[in-house]
Protein backbone atom coordinates (compact mmCIF):
# COMPACT_ATOMS: atom_id res chain seq x y z
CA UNK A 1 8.10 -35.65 -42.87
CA UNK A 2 5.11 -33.34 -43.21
CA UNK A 3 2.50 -31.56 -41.15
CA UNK A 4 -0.67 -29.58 -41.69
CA UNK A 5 -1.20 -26.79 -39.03
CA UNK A 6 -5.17 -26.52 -38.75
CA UNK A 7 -6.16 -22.43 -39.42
CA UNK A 8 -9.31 -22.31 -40.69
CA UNK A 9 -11.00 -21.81 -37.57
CA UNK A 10 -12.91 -18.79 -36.86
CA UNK A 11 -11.70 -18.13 -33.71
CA UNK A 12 -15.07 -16.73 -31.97
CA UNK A 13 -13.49 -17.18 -28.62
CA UNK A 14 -10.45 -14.72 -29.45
CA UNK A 15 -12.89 -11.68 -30.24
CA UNK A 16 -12.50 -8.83 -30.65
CA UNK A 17 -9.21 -9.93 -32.22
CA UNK A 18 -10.70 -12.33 -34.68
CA UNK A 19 -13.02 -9.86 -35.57
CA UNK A 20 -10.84 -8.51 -38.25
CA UNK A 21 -8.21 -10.86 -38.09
CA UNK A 22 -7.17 -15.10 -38.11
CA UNK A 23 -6.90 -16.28 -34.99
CA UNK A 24 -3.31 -17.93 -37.03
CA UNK A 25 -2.00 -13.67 -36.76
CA UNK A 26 -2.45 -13.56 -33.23
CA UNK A 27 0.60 -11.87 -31.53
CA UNK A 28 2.66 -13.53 -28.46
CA UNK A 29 5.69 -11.81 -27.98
CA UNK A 30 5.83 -10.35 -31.43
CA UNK A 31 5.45 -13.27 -33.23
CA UNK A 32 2.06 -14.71 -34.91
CA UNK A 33 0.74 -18.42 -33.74
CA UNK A 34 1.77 -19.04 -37.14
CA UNK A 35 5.54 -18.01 -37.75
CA UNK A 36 5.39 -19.57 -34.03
CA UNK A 37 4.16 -23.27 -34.98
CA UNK A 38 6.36 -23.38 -38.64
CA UNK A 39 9.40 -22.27 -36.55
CA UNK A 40 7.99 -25.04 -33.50
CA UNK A 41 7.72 -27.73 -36.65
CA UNK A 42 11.16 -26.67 -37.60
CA UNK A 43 12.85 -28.08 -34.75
CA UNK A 44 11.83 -31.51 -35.25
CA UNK A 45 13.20 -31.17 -39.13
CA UNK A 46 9.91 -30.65 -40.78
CA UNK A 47 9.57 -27.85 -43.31
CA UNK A 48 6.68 -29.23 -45.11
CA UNK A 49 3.55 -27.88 -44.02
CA UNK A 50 -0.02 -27.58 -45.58
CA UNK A 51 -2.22 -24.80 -43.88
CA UNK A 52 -6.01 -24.41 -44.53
CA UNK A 53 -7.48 -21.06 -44.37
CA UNK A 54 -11.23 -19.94 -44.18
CA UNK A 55 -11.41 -17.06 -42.01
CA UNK A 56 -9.55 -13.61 -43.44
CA UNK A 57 -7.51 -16.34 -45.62
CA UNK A 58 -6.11 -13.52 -47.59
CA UNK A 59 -4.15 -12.72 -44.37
CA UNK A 60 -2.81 -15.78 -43.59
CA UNK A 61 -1.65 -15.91 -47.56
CA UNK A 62 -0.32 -12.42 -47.54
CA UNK A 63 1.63 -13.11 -43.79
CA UNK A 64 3.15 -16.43 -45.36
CA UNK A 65 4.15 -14.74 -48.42
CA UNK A 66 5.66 -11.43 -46.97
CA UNK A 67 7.97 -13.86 -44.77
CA UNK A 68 8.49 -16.45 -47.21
CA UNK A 69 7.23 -18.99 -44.86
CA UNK A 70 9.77 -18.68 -42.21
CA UNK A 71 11.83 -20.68 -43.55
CA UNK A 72 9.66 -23.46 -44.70
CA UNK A 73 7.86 -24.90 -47.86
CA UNK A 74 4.22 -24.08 -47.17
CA UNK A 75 1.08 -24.94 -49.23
CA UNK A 76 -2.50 -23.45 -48.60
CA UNK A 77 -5.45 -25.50 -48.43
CA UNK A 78 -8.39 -23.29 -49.41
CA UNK A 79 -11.17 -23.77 -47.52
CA UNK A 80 -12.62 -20.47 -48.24
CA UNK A 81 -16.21 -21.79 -49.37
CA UNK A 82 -17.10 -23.33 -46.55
CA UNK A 83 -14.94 -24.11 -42.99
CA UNK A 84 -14.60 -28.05 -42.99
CA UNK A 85 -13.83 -28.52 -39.47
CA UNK A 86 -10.91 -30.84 -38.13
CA UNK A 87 -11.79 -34.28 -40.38
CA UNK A 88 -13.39 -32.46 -43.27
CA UNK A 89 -9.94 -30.15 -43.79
CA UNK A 90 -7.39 -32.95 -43.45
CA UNK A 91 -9.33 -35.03 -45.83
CA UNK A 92 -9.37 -31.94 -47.97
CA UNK A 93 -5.65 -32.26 -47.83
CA UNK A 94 -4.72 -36.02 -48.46
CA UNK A 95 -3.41 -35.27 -51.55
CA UNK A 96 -0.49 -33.70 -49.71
CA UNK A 97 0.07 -36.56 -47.90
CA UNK A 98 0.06 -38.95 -50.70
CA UNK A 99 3.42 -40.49 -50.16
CA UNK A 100 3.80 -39.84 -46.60
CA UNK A 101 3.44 -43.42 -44.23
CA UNK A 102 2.65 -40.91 -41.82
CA UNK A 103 2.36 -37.20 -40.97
CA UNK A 104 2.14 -34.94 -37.97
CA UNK A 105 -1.22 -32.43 -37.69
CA UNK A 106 -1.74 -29.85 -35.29
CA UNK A 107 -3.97 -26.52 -34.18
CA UNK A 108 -2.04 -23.55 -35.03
CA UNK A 109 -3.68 -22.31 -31.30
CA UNK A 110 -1.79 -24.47 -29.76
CA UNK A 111 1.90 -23.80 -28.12
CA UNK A 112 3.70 -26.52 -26.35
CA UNK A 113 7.06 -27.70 -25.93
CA UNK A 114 6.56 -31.57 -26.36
CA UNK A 115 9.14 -32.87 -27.62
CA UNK A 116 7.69 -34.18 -31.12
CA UNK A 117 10.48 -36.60 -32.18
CA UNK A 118 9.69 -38.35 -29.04
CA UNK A 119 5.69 -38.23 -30.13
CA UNK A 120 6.73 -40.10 -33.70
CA UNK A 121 9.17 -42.71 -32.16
CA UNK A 122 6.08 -43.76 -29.89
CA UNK A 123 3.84 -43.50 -32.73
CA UNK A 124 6.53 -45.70 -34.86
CA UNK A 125 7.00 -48.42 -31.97
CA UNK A 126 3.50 -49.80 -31.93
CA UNK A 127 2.37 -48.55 -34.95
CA UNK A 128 -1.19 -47.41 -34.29
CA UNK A 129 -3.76 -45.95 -36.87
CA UNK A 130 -2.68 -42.88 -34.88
CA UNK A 131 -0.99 -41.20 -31.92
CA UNK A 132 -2.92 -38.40 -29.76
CA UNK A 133 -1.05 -35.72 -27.74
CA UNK A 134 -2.61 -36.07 -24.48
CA UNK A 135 -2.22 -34.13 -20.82
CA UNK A 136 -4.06 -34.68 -17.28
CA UNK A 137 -4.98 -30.81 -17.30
CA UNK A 138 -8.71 -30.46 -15.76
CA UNK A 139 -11.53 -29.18 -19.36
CA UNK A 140 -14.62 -30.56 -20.20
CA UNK A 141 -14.08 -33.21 -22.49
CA UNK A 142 -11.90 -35.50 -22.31
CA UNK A 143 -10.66 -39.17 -24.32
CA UNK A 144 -10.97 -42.10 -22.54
CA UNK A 145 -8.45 -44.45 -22.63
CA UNK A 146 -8.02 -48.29 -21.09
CA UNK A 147 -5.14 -49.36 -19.14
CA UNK A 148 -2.90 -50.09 -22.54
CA UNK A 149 -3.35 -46.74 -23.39
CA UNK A 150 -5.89 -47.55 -26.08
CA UNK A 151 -8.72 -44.73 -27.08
CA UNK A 152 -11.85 -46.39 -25.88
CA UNK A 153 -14.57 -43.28 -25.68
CA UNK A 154 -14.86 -39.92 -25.06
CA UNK A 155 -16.88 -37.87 -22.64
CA UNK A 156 -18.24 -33.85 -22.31
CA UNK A 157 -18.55 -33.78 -17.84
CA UNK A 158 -19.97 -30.57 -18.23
CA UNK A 159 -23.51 -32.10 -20.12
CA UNK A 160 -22.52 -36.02 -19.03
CA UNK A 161 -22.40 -36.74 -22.69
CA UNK A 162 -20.81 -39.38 -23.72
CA UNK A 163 -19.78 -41.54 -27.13
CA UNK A 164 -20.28 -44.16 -28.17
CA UNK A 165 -23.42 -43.42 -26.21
CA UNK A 166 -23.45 -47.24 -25.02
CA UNK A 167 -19.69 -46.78 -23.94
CA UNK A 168 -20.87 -47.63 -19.91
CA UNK A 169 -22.51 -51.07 -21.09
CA UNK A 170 -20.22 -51.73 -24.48
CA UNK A 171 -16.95 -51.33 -22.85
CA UNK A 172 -16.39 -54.52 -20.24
CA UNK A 173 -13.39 -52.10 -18.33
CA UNK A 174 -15.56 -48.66 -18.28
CA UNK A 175 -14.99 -48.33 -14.70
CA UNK A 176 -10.85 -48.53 -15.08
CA UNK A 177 -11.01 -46.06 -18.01
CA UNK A 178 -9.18 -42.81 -17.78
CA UNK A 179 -9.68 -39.39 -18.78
CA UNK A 180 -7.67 -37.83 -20.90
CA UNK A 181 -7.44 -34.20 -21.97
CA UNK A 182 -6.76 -33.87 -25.93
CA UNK A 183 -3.69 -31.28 -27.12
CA UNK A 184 -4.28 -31.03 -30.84
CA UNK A 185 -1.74 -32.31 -31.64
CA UNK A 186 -1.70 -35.87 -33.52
CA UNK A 187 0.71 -38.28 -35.46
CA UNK A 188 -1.47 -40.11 -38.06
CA UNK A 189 -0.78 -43.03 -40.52
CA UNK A 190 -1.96 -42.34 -44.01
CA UNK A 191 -3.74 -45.21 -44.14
CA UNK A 192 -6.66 -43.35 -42.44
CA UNK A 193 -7.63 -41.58 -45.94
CA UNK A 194 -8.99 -45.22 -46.83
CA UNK A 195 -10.95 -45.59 -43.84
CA UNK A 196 -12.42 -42.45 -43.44
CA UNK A 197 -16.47 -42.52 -44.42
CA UNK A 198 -17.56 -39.40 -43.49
CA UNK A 199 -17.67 -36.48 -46.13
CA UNK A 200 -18.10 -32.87 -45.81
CA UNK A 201 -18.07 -31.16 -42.91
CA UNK A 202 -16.80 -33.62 -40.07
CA UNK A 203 -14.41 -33.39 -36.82
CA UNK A 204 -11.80 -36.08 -36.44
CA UNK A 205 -13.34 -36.94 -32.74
CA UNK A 206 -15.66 -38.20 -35.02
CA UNK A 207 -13.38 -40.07 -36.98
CA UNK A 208 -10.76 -41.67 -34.05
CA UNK A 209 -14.39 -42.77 -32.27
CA UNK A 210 -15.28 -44.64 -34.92
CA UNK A 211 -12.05 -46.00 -36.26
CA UNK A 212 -11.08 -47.25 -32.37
CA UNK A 213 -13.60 -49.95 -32.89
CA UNK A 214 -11.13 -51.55 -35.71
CA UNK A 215 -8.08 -49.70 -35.01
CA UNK A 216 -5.50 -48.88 -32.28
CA UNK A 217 -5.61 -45.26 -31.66
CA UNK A 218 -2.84 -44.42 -29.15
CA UNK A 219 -2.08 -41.95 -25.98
CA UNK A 220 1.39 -39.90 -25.85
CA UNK A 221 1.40 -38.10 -22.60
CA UNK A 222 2.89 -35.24 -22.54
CA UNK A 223 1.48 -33.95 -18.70
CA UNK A 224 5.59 -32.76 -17.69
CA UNK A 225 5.64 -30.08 -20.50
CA UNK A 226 4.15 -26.58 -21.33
CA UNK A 227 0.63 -26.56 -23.35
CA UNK A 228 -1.47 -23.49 -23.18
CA UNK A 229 -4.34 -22.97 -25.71
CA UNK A 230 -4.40 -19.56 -26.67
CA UNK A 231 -8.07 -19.67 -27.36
CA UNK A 232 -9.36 -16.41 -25.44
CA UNK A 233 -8.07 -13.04 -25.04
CA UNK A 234 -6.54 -13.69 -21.43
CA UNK A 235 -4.43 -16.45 -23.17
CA UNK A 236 -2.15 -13.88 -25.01
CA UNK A 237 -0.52 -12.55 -21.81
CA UNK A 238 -0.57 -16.11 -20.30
CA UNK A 239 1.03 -17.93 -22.98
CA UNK A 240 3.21 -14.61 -23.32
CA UNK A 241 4.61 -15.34 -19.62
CA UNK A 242 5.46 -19.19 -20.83
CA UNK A 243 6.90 -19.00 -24.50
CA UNK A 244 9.67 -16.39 -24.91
């Protein structure tokens, strides 16, 4: 099993921090987001991981290098010439993934304690395109899912945006959907390398909305466990006071 931690962020919210730094070397408790999401992978067995770096990517290199990955086999994606965003970077990547039926990806902002195992052998039961971590946590835009648990739309409450922008006449059970708040986490199946069309610079929201019309793209809810985004300054000491 492999993974690919997403890092290439720029991590404008964590200022002044990212200022002269990744958002990945971001201290909680001593340890980096990084060493802290190889070490999380760990416990579910994997030890491959692909990382791509944009912002201070020298850092990241040097921290991974100095530590000898924390135990782990880890390749850099260089993304250095331009940040690809979520869909751009992990097609950037297939190649790592080439003989992998499926893989696990995830924001290296992100600590949690769901339990991934559990995450795969939900992913491996029905066999969707791919699996999203999911919580009922209150943001501003959220997945929408039907009553099978099925990814159906998405929607930004702050603007009223939503997509496909047709979803409230397209989708005959738009009144039963549910929102869903997204954990960056995912399970994928490699197959989606072959079905992605967009190029570039691209978000996978992009990519699951699209795909859903042909595909099953899945909910794992994960609501009972610990998630914290440690996006913004104030995060640090929050997700200091959960994760040891």
């Amino acid at each position: 099993m492999k993974a690919m931690l997403f890092a290439a962020g720029l991590g404008s919210r964590l200022a002044p921090f990212t200022n002269d730094h990744p958002k990945a070397l971001a201290m909680v408790n001593g340890k980096t987001l990084l060493e802290r999401n190889i070490l999380y992978l760990q416990q579910f067995g994997i030890k491959e991981v692909i990382v791509n770096v944009h912002h201070f990517a020298d850092q990241i290199i040097a921290a991974i290098a100095a530590n000898n990955g924390w135990g782990s086999t880890i390749t850099i994606s260089d993304e250095t010439a331009e940040v690809l965003e979520t869909g751009g970077g992990l097609k950037k990547a297939a190649w790592y993934f080439a003989n992998e039926p499926f893989f696990v990806v995830m924001n290296v902002d992100i600590l949690t304690d769901l339990d991934v195992n559990a995450m795969i052998a939900a992913h491996m039961q029905t066999k969707p395109l791919a699996t999203l971590a999911v919580t009922q946590r209150t943001t501003s835009r959220y997945f929408l899912f039907d009553s099978n648990g099925l990814l159906c739309g998405w929607r930004n409450t702050q603007t009223g945006q939503e997509k496909p922008a047709d979803l409230a006449t397209s989708c005959a059970n738009y009144s039963q959907l549910t929102q869903w708040a997204f954990s960056g986490i995912h399970v994928i199946d490699s197959a989606v390398f072959s079905k992605m069309e967009q190029t570039g610079k691209f978000s996978m929201v992009d990519v699951y909305l699209h795909l859903m019309q042909t595909n099953a793209i899945n909910k794992f809810d994960h609501s009972k466990g610990k998630l914290i985004d440690v996006g913004k300054p104030e995060s640090i000491a929050q997700a200091a006071a959960i994760f040891s």
